[in-house]
N, C-alpha and C. Protein backbone atom coordinates (compact mmCIF):
# COMPACT_ATOMS: atom_id res chain seq x y z
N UNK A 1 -2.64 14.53 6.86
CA UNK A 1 -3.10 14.25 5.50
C UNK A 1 -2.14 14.87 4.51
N UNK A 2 -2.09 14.02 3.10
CA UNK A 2 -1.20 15.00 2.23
C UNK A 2 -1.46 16.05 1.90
N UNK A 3 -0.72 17.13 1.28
CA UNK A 3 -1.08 18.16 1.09
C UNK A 3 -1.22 17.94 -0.68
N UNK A 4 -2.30 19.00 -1.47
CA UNK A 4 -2.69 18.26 -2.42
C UNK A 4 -1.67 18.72 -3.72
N UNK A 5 -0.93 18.09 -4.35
CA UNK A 5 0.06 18.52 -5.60
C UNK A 5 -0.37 19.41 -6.93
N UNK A 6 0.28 20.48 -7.50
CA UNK A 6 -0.65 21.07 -8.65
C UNK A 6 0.46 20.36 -9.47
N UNK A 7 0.01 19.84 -10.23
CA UNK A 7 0.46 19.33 -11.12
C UNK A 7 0.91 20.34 -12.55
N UNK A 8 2.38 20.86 -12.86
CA UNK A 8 2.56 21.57 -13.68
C UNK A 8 2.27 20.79 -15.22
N UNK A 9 1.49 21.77 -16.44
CA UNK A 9 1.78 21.11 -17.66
C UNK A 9 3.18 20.31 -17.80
N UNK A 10 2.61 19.18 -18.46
CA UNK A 10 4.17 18.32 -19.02
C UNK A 10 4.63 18.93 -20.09
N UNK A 11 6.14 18.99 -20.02
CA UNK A 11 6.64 19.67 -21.44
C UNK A 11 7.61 18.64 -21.63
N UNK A 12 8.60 17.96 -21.06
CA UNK A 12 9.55 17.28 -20.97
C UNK A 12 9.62 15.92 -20.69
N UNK A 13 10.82 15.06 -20.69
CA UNK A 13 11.74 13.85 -19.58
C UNK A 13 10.44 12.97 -19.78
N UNK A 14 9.20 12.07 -18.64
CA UNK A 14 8.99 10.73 -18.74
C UNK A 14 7.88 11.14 -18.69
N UNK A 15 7.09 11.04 -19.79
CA UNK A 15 5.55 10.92 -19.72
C UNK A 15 4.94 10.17 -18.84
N UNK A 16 5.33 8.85 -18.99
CA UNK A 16 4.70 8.15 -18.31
C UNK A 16 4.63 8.33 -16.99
N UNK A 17 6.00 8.78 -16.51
CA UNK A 17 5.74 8.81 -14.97
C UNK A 17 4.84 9.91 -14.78
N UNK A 18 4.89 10.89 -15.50
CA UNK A 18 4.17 12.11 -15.12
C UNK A 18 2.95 11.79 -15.20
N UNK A 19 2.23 10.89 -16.24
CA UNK A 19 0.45 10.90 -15.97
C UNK A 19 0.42 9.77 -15.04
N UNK A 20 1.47 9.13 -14.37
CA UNK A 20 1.20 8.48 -13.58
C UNK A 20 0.83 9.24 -12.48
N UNK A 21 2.34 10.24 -12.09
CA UNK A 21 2.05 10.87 -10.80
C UNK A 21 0.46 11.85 -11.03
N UNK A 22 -0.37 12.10 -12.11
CA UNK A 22 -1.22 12.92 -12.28
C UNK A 22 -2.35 12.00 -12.07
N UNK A 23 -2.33 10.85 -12.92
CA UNK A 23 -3.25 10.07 -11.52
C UNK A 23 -3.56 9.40 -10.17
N UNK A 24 -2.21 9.73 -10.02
CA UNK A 24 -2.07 9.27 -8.22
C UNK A 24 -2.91 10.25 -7.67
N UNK A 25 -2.34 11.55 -8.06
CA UNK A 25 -2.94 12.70 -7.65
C UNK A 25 -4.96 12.95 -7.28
N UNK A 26 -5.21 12.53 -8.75
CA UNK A 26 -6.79 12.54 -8.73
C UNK A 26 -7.38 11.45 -7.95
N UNK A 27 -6.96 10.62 -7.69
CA UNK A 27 -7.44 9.10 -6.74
C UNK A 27 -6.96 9.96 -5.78
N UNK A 28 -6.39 10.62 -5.37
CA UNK A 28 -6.01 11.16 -3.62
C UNK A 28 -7.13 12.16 -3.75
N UNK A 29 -7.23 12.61 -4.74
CA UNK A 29 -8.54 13.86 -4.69
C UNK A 29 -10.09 13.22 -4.51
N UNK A 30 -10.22 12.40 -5.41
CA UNK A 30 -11.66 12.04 -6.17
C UNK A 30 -12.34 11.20 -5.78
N UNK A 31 -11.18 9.80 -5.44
CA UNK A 31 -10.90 8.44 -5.34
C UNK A 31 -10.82 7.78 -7.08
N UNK A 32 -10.75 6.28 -7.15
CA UNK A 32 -10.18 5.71 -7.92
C UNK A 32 -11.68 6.04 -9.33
N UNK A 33 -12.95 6.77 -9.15
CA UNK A 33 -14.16 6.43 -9.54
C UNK A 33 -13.66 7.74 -10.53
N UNK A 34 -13.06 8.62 -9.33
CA UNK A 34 -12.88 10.00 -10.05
C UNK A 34 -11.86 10.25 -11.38
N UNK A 35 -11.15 9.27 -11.65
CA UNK A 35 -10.24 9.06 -12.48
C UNK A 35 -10.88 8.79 -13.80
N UNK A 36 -10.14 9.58 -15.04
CA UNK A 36 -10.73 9.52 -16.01
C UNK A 36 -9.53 9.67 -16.90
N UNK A 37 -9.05 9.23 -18.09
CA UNK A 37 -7.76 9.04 -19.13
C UNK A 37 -8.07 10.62 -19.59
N UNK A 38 -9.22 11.15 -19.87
CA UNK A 38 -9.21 12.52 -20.43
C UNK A 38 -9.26 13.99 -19.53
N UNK A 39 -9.33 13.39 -18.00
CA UNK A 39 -8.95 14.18 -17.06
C UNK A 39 -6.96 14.27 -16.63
N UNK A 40 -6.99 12.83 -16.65
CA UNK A 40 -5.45 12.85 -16.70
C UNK A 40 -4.57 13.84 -17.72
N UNK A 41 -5.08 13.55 -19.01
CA UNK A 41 -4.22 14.40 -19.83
C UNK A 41 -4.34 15.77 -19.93
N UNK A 42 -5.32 16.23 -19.38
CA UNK A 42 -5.96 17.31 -19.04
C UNK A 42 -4.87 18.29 -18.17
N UNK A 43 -4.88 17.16 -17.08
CA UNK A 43 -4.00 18.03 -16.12
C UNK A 43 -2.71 18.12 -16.48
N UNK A 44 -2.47 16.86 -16.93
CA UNK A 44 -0.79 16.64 -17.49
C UNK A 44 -0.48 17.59 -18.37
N UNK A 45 -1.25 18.12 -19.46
CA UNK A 45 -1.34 19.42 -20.21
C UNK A 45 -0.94 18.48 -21.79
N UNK A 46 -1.11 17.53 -22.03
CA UNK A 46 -0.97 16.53 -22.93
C UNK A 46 -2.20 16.26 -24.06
N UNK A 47 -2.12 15.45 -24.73
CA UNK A 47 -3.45 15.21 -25.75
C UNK A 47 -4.01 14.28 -25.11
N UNK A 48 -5.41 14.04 -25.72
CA UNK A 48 -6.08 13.23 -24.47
C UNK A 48 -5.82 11.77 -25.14
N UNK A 49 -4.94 11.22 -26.16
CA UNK A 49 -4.47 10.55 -26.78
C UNK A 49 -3.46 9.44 -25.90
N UNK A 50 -3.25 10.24 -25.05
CA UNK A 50 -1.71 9.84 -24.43
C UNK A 50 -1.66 9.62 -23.61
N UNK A 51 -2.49 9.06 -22.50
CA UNK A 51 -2.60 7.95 -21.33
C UNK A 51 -2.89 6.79 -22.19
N UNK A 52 -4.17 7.13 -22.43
CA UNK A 52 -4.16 6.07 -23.63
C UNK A 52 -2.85 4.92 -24.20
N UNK A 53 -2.71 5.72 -25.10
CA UNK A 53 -1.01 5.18 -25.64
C UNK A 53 0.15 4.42 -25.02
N UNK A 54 -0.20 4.88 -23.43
CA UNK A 54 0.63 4.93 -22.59
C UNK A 54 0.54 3.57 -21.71
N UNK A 55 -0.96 4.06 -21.42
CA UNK A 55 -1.58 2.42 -20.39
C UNK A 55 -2.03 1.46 -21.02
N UNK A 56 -2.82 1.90 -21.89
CA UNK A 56 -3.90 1.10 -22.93
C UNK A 56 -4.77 1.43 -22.56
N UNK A 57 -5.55 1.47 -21.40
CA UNK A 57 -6.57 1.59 -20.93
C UNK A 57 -7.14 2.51 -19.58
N UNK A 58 -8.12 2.96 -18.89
CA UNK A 58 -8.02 3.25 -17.68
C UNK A 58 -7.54 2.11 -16.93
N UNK A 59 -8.00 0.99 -16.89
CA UNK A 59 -7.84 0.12 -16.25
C UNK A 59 -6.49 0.20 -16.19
N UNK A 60 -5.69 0.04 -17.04
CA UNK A 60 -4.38 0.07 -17.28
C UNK A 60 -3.43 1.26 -16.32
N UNK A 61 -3.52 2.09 -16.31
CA UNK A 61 -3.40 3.06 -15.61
C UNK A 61 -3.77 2.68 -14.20
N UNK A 62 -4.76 2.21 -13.94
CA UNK A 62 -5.15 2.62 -12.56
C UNK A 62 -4.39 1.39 -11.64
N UNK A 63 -3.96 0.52 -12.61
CA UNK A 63 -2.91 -0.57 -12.10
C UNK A 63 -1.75 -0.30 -11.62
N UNK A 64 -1.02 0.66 -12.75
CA UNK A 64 -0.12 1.34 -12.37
C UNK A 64 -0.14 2.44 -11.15
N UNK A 65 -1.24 2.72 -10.68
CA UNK A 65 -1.21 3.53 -9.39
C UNK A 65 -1.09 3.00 -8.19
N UNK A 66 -2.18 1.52 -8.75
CA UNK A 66 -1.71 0.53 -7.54
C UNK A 66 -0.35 -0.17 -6.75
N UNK A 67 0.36 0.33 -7.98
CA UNK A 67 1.49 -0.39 -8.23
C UNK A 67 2.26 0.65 -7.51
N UNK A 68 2.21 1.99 -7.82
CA UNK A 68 3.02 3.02 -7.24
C UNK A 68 2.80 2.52 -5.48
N UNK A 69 1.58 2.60 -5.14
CA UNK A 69 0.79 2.55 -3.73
C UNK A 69 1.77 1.66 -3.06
N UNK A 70 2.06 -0.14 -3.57
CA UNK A 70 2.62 -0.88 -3.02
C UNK A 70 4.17 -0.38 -2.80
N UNK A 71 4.26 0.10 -4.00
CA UNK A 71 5.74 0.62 -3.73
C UNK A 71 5.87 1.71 -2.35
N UNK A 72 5.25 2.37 -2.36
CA UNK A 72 5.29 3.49 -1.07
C UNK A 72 4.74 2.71 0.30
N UNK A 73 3.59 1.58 -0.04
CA UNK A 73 3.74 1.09 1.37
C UNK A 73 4.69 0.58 1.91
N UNK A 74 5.74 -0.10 1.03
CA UNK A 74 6.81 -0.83 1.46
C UNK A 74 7.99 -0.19 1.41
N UNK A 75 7.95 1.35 1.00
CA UNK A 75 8.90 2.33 1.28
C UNK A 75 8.45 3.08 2.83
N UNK A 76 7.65 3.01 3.26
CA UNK A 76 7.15 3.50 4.30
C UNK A 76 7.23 2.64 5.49
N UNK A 77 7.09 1.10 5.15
CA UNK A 77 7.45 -0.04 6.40
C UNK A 77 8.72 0.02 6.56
N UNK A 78 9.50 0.22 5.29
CA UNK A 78 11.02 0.05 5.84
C UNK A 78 11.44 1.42 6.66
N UNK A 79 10.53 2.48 6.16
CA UNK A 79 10.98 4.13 7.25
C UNK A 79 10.60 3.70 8.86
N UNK A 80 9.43 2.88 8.91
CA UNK A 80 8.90 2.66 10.09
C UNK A 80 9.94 1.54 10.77
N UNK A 81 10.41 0.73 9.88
CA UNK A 81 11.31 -0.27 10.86
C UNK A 81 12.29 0.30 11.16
N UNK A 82 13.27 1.54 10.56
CA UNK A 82 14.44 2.35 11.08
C UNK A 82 13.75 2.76 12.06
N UNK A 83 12.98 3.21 12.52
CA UNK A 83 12.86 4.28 13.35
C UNK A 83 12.08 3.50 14.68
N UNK A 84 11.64 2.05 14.61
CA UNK A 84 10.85 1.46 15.33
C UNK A 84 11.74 0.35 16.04
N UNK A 85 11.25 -0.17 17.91
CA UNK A 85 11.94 -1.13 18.41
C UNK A 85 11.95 -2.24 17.65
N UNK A 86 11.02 -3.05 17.56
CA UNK A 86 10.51 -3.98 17.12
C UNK A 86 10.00 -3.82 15.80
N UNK A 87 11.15 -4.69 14.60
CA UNK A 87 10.45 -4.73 13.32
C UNK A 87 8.75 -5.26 12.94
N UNK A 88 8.95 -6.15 14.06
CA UNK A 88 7.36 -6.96 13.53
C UNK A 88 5.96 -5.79 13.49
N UNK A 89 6.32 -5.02 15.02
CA UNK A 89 5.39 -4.01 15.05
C UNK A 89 5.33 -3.08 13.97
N UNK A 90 6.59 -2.74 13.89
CA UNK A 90 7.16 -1.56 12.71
C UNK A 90 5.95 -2.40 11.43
N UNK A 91 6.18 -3.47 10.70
CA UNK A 91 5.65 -3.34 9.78
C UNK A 91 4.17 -3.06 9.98
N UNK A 92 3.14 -3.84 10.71
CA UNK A 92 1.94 -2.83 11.12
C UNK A 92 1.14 -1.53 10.98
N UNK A 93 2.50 -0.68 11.73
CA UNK A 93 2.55 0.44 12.26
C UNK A 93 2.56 1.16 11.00
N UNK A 94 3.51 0.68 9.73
CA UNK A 94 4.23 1.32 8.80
C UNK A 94 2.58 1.06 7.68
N UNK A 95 2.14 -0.16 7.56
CA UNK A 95 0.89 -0.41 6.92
C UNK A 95 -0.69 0.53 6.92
N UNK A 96 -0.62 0.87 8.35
CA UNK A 96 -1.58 1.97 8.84
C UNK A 96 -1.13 3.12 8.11
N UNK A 97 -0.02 3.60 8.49
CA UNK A 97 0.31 5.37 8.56
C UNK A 97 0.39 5.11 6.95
N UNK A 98 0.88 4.25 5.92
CA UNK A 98 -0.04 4.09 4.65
C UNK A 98 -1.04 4.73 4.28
N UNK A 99 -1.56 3.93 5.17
CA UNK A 99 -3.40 3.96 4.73
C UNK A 99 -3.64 5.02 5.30
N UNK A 100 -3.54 5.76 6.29
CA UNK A 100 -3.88 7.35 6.84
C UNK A 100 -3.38 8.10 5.99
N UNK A 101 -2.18 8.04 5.69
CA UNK A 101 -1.80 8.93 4.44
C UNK A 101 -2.13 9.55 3.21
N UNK A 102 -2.48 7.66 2.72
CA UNK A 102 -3.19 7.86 1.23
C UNK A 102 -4.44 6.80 1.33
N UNK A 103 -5.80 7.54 1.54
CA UNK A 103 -6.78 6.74 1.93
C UNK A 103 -7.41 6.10 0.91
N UNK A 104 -7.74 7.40 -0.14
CA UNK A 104 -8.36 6.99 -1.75
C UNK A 104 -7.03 5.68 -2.28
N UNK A 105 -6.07 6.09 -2.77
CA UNK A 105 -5.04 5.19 -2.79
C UNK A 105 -5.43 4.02 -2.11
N UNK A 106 -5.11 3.67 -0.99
CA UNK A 106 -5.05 2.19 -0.09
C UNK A 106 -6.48 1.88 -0.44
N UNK A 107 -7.47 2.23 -0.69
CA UNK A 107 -8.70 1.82 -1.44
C UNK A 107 -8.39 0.98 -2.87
N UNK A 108 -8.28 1.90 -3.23
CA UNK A 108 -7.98 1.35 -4.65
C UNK A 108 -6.88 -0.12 -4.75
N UNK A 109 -5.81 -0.02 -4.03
CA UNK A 109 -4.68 -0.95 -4.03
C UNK A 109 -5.72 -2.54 -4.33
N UNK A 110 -6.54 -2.22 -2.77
CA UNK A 110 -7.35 -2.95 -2.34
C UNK A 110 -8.40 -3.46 -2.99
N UNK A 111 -9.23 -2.97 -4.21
CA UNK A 111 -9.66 -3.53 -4.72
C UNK A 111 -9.34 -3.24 -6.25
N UNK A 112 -7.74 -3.53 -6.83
CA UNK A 112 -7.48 -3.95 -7.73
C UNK A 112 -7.39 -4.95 -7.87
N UNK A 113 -7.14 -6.15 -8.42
CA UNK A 113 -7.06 -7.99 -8.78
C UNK A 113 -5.22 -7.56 -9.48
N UNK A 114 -5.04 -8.56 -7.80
CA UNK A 114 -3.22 -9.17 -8.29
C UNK A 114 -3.51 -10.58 -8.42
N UNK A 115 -4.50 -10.76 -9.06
CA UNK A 115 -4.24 -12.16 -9.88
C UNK A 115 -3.27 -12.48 -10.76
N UNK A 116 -3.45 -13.55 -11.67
CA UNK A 116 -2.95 -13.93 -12.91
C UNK A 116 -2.49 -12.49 -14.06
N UNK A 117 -3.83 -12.26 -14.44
CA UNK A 117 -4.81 -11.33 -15.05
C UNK A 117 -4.04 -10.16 -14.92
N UNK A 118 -3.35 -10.02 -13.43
CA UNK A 118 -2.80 -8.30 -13.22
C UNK A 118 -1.37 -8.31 -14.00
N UNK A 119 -0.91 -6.73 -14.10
CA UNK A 119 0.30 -7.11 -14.48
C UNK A 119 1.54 -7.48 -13.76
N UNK A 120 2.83 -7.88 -14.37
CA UNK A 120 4.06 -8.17 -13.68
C UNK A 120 4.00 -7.67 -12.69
N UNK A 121 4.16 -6.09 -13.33
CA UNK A 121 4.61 -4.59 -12.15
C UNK A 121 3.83 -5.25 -10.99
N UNK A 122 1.96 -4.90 -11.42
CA UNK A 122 1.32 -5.40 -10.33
C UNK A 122 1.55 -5.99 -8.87
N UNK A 123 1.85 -7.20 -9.65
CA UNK A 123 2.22 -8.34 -9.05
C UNK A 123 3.79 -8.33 -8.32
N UNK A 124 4.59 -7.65 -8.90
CA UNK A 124 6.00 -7.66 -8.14
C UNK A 124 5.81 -6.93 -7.13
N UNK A 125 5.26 -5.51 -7.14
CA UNK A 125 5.19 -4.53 -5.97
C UNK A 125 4.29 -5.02 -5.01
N UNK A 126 3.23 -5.88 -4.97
CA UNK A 126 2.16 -6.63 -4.20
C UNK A 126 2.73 -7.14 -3.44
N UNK A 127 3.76 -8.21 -4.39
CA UNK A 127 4.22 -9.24 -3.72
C UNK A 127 5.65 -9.21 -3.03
N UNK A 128 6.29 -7.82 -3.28
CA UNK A 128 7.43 -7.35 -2.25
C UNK A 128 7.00 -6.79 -0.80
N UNK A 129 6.10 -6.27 -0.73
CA UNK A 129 5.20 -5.94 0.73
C UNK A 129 4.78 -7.46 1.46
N UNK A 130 4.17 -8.13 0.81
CA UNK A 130 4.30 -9.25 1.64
C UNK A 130 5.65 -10.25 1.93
N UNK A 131 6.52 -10.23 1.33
CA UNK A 131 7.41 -10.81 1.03
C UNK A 131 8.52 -10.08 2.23
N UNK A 132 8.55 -8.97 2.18
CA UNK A 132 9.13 -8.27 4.04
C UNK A 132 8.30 -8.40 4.79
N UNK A 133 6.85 -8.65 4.79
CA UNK A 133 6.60 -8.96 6.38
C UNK A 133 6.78 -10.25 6.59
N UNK A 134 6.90 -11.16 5.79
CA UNK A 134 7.17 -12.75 5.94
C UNK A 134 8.74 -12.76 6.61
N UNK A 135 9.69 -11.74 5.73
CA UNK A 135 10.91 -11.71 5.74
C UNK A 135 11.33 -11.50 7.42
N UNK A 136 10.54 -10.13 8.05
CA UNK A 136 10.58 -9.51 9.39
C UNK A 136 10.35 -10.56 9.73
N UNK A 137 8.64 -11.18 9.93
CA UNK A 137 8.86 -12.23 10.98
C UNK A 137 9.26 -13.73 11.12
N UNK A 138 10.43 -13.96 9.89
CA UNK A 138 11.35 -15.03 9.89
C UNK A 138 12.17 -14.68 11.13
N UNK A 139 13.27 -13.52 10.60
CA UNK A 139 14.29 -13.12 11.11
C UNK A 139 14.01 -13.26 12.56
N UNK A 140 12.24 -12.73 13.11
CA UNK A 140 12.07 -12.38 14.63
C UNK A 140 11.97 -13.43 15.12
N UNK A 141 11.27 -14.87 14.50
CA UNK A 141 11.36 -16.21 14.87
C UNK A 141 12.61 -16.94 15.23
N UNK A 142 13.65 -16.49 14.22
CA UNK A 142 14.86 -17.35 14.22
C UNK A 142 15.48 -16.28 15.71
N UNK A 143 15.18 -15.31 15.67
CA UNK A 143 16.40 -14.29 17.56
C UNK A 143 15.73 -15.55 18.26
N UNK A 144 13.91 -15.51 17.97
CA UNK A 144 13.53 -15.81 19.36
C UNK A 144 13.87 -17.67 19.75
N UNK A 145 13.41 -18.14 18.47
CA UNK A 145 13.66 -19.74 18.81
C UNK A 145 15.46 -20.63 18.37
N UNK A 146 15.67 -19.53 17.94
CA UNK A 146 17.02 -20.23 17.39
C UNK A 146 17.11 -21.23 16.16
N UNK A 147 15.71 -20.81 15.69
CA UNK A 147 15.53 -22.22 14.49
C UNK A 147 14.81 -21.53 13.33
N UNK A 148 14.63 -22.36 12.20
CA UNK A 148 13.36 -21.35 11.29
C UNK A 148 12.14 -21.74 11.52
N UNK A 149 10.87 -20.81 11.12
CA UNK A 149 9.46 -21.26 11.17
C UNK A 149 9.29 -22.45 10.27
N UNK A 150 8.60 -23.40 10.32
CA UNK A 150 7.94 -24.27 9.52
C UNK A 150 7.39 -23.38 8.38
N UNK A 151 7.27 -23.83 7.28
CA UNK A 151 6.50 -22.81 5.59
C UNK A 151 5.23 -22.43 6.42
N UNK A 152 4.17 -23.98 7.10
CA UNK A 152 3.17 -23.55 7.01
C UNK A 152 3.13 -22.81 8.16
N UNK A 153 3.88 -22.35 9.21
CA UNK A 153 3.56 -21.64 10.16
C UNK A 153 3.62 -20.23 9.90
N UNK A 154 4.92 -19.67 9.06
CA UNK A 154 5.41 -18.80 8.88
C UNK A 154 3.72 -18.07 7.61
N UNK A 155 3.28 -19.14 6.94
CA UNK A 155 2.21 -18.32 6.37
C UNK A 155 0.78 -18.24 7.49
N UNK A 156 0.97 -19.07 8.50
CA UNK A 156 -0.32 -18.44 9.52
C UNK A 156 -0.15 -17.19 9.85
N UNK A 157 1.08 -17.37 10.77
CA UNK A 157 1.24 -15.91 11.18
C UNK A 157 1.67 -14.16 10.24
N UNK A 158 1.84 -14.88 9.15
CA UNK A 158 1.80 -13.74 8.16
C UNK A 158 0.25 -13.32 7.63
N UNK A 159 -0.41 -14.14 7.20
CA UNK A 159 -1.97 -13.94 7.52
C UNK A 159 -2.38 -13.20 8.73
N UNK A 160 -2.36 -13.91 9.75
CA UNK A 160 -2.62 -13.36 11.07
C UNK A 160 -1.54 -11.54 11.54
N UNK A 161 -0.72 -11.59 10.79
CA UNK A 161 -0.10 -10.20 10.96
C UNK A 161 -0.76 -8.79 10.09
N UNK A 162 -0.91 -9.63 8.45
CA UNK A 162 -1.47 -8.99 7.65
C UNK A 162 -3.15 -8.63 8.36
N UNK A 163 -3.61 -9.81 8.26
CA UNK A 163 -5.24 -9.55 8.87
C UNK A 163 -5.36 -8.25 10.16
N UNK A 164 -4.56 -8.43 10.74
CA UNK A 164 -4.20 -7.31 11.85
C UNK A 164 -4.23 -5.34 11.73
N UNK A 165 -3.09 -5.71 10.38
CA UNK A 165 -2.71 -4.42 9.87
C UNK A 165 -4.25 -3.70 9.59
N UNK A 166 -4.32 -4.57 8.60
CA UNK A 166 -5.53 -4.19 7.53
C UNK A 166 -7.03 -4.29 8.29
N UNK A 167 -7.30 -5.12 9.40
CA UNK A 167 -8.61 -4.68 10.09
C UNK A 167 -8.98 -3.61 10.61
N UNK A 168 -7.40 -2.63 12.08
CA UNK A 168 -7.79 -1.83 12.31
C UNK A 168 -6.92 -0.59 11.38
N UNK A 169 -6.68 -0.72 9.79
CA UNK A 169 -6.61 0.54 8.88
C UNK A 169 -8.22 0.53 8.36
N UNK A 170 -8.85 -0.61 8.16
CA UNK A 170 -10.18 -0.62 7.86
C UNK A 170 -10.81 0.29 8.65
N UNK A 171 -11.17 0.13 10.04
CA UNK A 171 -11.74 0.23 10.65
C UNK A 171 -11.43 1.87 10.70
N UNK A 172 -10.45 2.41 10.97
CA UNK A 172 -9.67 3.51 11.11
C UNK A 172 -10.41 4.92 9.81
N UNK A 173 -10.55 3.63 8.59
CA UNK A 173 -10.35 4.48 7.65
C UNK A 173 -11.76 4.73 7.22
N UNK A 174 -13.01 3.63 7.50
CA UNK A 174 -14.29 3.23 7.27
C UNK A 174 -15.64 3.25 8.10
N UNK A 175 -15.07 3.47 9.13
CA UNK A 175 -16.12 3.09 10.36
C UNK A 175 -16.04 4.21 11.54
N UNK A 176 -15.57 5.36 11.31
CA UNK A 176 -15.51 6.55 12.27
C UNK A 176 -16.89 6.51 12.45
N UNK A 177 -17.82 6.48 11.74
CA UNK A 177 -18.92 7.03 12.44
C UNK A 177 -20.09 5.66 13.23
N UNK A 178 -18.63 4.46 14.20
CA UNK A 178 -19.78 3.49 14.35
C UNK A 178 -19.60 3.83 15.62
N UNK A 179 -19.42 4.22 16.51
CA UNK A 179 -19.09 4.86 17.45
C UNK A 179 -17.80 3.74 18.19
N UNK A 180 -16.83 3.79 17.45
CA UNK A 180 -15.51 2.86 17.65
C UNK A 180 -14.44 3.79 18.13
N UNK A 181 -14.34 3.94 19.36
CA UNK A 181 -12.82 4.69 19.55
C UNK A 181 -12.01 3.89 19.63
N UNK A 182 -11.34 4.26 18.57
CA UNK A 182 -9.68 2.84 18.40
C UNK A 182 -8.28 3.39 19.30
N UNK A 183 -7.58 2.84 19.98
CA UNK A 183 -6.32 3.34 20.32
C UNK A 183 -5.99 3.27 19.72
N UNK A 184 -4.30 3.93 20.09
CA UNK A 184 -3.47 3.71 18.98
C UNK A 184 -2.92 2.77 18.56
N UNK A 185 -2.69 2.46 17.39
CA UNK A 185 -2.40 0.86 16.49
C UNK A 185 -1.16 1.01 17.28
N UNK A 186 -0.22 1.15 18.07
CA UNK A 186 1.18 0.72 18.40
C UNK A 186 0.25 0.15 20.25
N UNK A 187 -0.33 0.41 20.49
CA UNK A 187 -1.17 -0.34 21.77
C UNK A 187 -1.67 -1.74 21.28
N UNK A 188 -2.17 -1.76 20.17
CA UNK A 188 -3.36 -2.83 19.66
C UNK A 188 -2.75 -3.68 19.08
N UNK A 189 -1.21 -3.41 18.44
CA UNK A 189 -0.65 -4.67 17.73
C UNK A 189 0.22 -4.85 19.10
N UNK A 190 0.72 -4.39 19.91
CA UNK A 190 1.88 -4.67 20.82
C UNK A 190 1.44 -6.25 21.32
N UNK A 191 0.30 -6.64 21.67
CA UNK A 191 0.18 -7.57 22.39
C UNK A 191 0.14 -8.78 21.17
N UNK A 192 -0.33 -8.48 20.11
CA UNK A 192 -0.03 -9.58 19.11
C UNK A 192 1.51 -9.84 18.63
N UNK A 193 2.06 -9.18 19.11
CA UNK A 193 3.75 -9.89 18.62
C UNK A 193 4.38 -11.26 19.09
N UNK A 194 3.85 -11.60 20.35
CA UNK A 194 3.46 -12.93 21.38
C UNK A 194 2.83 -14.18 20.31
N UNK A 195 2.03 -13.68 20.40
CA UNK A 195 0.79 -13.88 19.33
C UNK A 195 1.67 -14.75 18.15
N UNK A 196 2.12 -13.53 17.66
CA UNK A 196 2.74 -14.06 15.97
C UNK A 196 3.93 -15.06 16.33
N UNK A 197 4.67 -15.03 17.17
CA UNK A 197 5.66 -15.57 17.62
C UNK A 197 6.28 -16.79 18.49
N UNK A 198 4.43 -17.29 18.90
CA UNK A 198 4.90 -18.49 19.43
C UNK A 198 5.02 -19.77 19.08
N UNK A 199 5.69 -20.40 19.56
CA UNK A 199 5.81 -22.13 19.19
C UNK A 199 4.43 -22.56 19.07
């Protein structure tokens, strides 16, 4: 688990990032409920004026955390694909240890709206995490068949990869007490790589 950040008063350099990183912080503490624009500035050592100013809104803010989240999941799939045989697994693998990491976080990601409605940021960092696992299992299609996936295949099995990740981080992260002993996610996706990969 992370270890928890004290957040020094802001005196300097990027506000914004700083009540950002100060509400990342309280969603890792509180969860996303615990977050408040006049707790933020609080800690930030700021006026309580100035998230405000900053996001517009809580809502506003708490987008931007989401936004941080996607960014670190997909900084974290690409740590997992250096270090992993198989990219396809790697991204999985890299999606979990996410969500174990930052649990309040991967909550929240999860039920923010990357609709229309959300912002750019939102929406770009959302849509770069899916956009490498589509990417991984192009590349793994084209070693294995020598050809590209069809559009609509390549979005089954990206569904079917995603649905994967995210059932047993669910399960992992939600359901300890159903009496579910899960192996380890590098056992449980291994046999779906077949799976994602065939003609």
């Amino acid at each position: 688990m992370p270890t928890k950040r004290v957040v020094a008063p802001y005196h300097h350099g990027d506000l914004h990032a700083a009540l950002r990183r100060t509400a990342w912080d309280i969603v890792g503490e509180l969860g996303a409920r615990g977050v408040t624009l006049r707790e933020c500035a609080r800690r930030a050592g700021v006026s309580h004026a100035a998230p405000a100013h900053h996001f517009g809104s809580l809502a506003g803010l708490l987008e931007e955390v989401a936004a941080v989240g996607y960014e670190r999941m997909n900084a974290m799939i690409e740590e997992t694909i250096a270090t992993t045989d198989h990219a396809v697994l790697a991204c999985g693998l890299g999606y979990v240890h996410f969500a174990d990491t930052w649990p309040q976080q991967f909550r929240l990601m999860l039920a923010t709206d990357i609709g229309e409605s959300a912002s750019p940021r939102l929406r770009e960092t959302a849509g770069a995490v899916l956009r490498r696992v589509r990417d991984v299992l192009r590349k793994a299609w084209v070693a294995r068949h020598g050809s590209e996936p069809s559009r609509s295949v390549l979005d089954e099995r990206s569904a079917l990869a995603w649905s994967a990740a995210h059932g047993y981080a669910s399960l992992m992260l939600d359901h300890q007490t159903a009496n579910i002993v899960l192996p380890p996610a590098s056992k449980v996706f291994a046999p779906l790589i077949d799976a994602l990969l065939a003609p």
